[in-house]
Protein backbone atom coordinates (compact mmCIF):
# COMPACT_ATOMS: atom_id res chain seq x y z
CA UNK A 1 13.77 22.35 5.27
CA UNK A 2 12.24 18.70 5.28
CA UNK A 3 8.96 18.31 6.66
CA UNK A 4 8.53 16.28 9.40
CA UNK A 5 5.56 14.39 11.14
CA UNK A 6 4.42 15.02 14.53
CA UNK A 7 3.05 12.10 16.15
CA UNK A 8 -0.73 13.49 16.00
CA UNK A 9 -0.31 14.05 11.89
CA UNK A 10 1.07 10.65 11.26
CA UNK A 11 -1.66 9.09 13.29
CA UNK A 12 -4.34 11.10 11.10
CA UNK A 13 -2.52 9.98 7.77
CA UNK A 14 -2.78 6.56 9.10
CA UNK A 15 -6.25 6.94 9.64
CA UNK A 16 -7.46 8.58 6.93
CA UNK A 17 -5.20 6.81 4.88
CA UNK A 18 -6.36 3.19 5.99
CA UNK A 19 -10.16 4.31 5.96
CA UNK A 20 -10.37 5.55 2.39
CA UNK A 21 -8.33 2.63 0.83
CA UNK A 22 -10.86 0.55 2.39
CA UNK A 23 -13.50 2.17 1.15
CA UNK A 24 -12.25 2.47 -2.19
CA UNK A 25 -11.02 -1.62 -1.78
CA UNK A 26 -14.54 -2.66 -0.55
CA UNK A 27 -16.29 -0.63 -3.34
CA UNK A 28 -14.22 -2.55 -5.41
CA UNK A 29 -14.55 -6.15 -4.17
CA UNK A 30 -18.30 -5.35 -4.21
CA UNK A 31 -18.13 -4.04 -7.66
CA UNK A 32 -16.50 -6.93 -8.75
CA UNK A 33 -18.85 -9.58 -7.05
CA UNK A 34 -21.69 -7.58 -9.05
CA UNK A 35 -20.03 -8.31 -12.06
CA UNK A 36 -20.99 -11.81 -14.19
CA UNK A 37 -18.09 -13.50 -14.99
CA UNK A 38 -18.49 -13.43 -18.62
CA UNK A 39 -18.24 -9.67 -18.33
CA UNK A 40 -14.73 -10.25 -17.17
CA UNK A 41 -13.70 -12.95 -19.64
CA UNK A 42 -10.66 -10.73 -20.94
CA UNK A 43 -9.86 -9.56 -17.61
CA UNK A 44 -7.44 -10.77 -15.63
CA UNK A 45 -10.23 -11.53 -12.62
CA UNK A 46 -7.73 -13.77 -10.05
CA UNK A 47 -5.01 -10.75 -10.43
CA UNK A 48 -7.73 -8.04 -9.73
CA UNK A 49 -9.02 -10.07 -6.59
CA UNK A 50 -5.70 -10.11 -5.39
CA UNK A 51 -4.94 -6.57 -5.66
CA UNK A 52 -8.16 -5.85 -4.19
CA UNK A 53 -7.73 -8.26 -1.15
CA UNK A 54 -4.12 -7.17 -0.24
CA UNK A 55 -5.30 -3.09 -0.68
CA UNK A 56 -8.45 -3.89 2.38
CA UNK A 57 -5.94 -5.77 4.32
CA UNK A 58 -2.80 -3.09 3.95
CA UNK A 59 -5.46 -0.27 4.41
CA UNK A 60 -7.40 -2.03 7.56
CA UNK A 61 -3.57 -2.32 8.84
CA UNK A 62 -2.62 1.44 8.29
CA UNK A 63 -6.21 2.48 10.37
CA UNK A 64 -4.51 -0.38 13.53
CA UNK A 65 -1.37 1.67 13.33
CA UNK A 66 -3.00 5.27 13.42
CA UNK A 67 -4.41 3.86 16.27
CA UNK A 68 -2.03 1.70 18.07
CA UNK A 69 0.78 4.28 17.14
CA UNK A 70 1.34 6.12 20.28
CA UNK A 71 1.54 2.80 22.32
CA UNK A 72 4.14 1.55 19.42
CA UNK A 73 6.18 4.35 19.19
CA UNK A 74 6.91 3.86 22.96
CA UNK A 75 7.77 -0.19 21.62
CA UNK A 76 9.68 1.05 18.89
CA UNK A 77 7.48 0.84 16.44
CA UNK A 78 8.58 -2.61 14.76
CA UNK A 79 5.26 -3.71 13.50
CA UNK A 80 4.79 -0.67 11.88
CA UNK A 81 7.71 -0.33 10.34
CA UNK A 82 8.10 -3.82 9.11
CA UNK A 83 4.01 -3.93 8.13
CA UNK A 84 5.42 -0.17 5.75
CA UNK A 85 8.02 -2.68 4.19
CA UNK A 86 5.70 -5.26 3.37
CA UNK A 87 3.36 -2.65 1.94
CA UNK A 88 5.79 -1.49 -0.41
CA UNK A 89 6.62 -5.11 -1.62
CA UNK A 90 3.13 -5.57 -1.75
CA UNK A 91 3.25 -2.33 -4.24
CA UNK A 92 6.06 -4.32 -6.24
CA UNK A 93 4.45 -7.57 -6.10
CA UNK A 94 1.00 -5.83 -8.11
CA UNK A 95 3.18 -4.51 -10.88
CA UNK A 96 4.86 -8.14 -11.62
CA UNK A 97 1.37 -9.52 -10.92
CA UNK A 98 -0.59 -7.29 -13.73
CA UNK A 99 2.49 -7.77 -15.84
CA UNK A 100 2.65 -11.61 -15.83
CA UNK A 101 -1.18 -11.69 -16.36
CA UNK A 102 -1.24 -9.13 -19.17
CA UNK A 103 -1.59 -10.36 -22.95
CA UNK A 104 1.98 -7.98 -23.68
CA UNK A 105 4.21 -10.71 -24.02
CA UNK A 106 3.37 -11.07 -27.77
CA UNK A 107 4.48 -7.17 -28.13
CA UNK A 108 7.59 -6.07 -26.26
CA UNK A 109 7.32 -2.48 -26.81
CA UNK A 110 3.59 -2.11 -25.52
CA UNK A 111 5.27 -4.34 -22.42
CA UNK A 112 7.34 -2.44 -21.94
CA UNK A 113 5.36 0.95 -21.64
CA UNK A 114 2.92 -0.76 -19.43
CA UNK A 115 5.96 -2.09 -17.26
CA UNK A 116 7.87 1.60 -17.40
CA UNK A 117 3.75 2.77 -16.37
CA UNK A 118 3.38 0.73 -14.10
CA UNK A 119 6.67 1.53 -12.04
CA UNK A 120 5.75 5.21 -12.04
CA UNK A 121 2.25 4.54 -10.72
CA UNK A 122 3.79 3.32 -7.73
CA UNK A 123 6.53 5.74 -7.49
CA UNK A 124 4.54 8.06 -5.23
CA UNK A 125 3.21 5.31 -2.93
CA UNK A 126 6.48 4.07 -2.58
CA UNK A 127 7.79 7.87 -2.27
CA UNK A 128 5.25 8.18 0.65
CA UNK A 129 5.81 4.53 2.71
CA UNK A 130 9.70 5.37 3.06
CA UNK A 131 8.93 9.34 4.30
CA UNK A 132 6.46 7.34 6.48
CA UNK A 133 9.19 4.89 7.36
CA UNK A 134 11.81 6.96 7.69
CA UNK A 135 9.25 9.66 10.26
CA UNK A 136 7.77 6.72 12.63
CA UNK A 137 11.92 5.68 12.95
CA UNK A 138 12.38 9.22 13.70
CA UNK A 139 9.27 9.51 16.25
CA UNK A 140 10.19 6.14 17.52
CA UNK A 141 13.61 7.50 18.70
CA UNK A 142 12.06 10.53 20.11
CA UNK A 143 9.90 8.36 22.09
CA UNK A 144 12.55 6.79 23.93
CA UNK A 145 12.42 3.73 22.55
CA UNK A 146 16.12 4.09 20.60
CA UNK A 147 15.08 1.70 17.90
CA UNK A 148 17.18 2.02 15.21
């Protein structure tokens, strides 16, 4: 039996979800702005920014749509669903990111671990975007709203 999300659960992931990636994002960006830039002279600083920007903004997103979600899923839901898309690009986008920026390209086996590693660190992200995808379609339709 699959689980399923009732519309008070999803809105808690969402939540909780959104709140402790931007915790964890602003600890970051902090952490880094601490940090002299000589101490990141091996680093790949603009690709760590990046990934650090684009996690606040996706998890200041996720705590709008805990909030907003009962409203949407009466709207169909489109901005969620399309802002869980671009979420999951935005998981793809990080891997090429860290892989263009890495100093592997001079060893294709180590590049290719870290690429292979890189692809399973996201695999459970990704894993949990589409069964929150595929469960605000589902409560979406339930609403009324007959999005499909």
């Amino acid at each position: 039996m699959a689980m399923r999300e009732t519309e008070r659960s999803a809105r808690l992931y969402f939540v909780i979800a959104g709140v402790l990636g931007a915790i964890y994002g602003l600890w970051t960006l902090v952490d880094l702005a601490r940090t002299p830039a000589r101490a990141l002279k091996h680093e790949p600083v603009a690709a760590i920014w990046y990934l650090t920007v684009v996690s606040i903004v996706f998890s200041a997103l996720f705590v709008i749509a805990g909030i907003d979600l009962p409203r949407a899923l009466r709207t169909g839901a489109r901005w969620i669903l399309r802002m869980l898309v671009a979420s999951g690009l935005a998981l793809f986008a990080s891997v090429i990111v860290l892989y263009l920026v890495s100093d592997f390209r001079d060893d294709p086996d180590r590049a290719q671990a870290a690429l292979v590693g890189s692809l399973v660190g996201i695999a459970i992200p990704i894993a949990i975007i589409a069964y929150l995808y595929v469960n605000v379609l589902r409560l979406s339709a339930s609403a009324g709203s007959g999005v499909r």
